[in-house]
N, C-alpha and C. Protein backbone atom coordinates (compact mmCIF):
# COMPACT_ATOMS: atom_id res chain seq x y z
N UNK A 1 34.67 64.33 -13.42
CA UNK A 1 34.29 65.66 -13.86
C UNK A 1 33.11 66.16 -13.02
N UNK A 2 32.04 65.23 -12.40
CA UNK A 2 30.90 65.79 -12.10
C UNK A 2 31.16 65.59 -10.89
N UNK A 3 31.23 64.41 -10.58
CA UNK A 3 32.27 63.73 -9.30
C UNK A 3 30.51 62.93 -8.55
N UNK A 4 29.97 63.50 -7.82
CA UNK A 4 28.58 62.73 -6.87
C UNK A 4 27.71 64.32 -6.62
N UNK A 5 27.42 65.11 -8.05
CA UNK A 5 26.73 65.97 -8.46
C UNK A 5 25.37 65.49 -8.22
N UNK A 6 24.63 65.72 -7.22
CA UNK A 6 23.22 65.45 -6.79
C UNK A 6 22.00 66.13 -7.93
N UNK A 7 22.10 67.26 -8.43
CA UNK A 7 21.65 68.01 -9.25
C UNK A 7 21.37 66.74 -10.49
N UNK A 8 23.19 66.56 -10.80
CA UNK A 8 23.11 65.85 -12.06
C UNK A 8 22.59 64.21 -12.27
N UNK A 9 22.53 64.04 -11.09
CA UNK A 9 22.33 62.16 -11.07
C UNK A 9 20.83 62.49 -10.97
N UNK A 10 20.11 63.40 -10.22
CA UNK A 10 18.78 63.47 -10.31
C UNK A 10 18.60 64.15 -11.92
N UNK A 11 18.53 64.25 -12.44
CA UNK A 11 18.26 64.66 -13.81
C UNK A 11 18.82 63.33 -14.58
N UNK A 12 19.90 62.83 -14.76
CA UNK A 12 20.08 61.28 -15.25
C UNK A 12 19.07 60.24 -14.94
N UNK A 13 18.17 60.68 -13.37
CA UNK A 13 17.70 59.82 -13.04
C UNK A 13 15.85 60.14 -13.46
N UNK A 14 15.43 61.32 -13.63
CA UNK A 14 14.74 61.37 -14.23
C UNK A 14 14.43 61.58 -15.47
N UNK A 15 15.50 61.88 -16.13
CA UNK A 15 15.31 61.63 -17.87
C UNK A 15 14.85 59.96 -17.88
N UNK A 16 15.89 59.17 -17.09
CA UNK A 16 15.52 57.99 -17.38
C UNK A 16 14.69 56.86 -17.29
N UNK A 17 13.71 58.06 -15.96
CA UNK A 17 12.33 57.47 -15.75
C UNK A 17 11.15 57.98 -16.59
N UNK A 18 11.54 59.08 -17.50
CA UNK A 18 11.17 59.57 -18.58
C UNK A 18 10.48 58.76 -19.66
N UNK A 19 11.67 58.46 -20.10
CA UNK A 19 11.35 57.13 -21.28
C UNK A 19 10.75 55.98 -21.35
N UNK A 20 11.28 55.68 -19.63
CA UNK A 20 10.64 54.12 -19.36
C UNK A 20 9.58 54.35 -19.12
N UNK A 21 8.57 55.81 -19.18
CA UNK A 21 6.88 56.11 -19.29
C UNK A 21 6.76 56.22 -20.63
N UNK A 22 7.50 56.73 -21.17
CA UNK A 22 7.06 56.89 -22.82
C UNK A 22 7.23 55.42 -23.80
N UNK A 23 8.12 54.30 -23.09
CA UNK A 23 8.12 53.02 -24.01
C UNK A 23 7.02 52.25 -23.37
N UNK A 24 6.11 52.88 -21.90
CA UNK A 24 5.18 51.57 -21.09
C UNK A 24 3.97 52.66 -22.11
N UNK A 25 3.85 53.72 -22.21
CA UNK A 25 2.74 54.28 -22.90
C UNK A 25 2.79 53.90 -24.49
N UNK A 26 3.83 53.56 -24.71
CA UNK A 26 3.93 53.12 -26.60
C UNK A 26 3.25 51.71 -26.31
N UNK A 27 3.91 50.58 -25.45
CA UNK A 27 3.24 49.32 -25.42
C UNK A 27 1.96 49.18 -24.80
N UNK A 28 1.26 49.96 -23.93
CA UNK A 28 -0.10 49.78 -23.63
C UNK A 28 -1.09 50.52 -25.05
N UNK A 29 -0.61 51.35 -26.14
CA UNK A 29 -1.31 51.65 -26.92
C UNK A 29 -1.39 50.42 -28.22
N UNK A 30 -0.17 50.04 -28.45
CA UNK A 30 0.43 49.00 -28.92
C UNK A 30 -0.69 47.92 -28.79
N UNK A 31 -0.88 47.52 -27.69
CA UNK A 31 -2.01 46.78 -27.27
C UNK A 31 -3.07 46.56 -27.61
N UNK A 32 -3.50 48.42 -27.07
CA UNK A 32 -4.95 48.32 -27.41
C UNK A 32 -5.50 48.47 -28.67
N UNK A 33 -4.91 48.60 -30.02
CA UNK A 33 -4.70 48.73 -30.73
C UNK A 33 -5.53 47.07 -31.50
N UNK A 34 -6.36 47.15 -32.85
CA UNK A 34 -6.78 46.01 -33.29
C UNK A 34 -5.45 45.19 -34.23
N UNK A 35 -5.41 44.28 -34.07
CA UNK A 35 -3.80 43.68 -34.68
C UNK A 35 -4.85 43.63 -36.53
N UNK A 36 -3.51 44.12 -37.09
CA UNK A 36 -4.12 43.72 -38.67
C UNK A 36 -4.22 42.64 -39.18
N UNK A 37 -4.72 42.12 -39.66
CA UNK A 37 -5.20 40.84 -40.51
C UNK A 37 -4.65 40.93 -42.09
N UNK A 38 -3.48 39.42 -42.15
CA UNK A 38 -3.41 39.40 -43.80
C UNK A 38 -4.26 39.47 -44.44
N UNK A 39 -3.62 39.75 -45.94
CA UNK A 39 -4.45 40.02 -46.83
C UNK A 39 -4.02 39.36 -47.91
N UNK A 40 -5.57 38.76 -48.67
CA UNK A 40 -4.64 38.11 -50.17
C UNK A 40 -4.44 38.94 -51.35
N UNK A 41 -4.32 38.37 -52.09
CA UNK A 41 -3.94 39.06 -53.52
C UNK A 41 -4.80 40.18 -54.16
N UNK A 42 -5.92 40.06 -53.60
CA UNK A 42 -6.84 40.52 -53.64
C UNK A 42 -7.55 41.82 -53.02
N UNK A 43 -6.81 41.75 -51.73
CA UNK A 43 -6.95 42.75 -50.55
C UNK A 43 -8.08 41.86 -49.71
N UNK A 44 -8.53 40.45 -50.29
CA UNK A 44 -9.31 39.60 -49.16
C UNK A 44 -8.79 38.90 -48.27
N UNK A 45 -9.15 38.94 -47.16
CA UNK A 45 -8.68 38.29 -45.91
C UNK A 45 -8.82 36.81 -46.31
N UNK A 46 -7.80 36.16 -46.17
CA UNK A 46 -7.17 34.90 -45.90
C UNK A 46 -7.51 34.03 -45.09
N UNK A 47 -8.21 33.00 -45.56
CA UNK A 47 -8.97 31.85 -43.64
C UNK A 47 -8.27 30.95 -43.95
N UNK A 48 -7.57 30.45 -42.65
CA UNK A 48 -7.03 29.58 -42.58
C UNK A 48 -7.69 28.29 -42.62
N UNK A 49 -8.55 28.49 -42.34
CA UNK A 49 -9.91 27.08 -42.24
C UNK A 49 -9.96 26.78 -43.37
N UNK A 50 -10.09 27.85 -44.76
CA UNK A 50 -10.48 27.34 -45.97
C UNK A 50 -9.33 26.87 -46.78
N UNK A 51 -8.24 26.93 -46.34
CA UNK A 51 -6.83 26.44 -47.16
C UNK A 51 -6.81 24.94 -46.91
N UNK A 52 -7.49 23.94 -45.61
CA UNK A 52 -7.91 23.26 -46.18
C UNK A 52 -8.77 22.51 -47.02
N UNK A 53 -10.01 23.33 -47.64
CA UNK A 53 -10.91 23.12 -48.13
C UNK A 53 -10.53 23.08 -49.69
N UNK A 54 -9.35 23.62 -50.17
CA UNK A 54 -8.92 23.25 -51.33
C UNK A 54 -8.24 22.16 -51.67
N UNK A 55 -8.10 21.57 -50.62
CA UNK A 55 -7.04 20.23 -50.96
C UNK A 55 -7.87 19.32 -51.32
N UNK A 56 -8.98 19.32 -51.15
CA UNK A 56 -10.26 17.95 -51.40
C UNK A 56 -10.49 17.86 -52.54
């Protein structure tokens, strides 16, 4: 149908360099971003250090 449409492969070809900026800009924010920390029952943060301190 299009057949070796220069117009159209350049537009396929930049939509599709499009995205692959908009998924490297989602994962570098992704990043910088502080990762959340569980939470207990409580809404208190959880130490792993002290889960053994109950077994004693």
């Amino acid at each position: 149908m299009f057949g070796n449409d220069a117009e159209f492969l350049l537009g396929i070809h930049r939509s599709h360099a499009a995205e692959l900026q908009a998924d490297a800009a989602h994962d570098r924010l992704a990043r910088s971003l502080p990762r959340r920390h569980p939470h207990g029952w409580l809404g208190r943060r959880q130490h792993p250090a002290r889960t053994t301190d109950a077994r004693r």
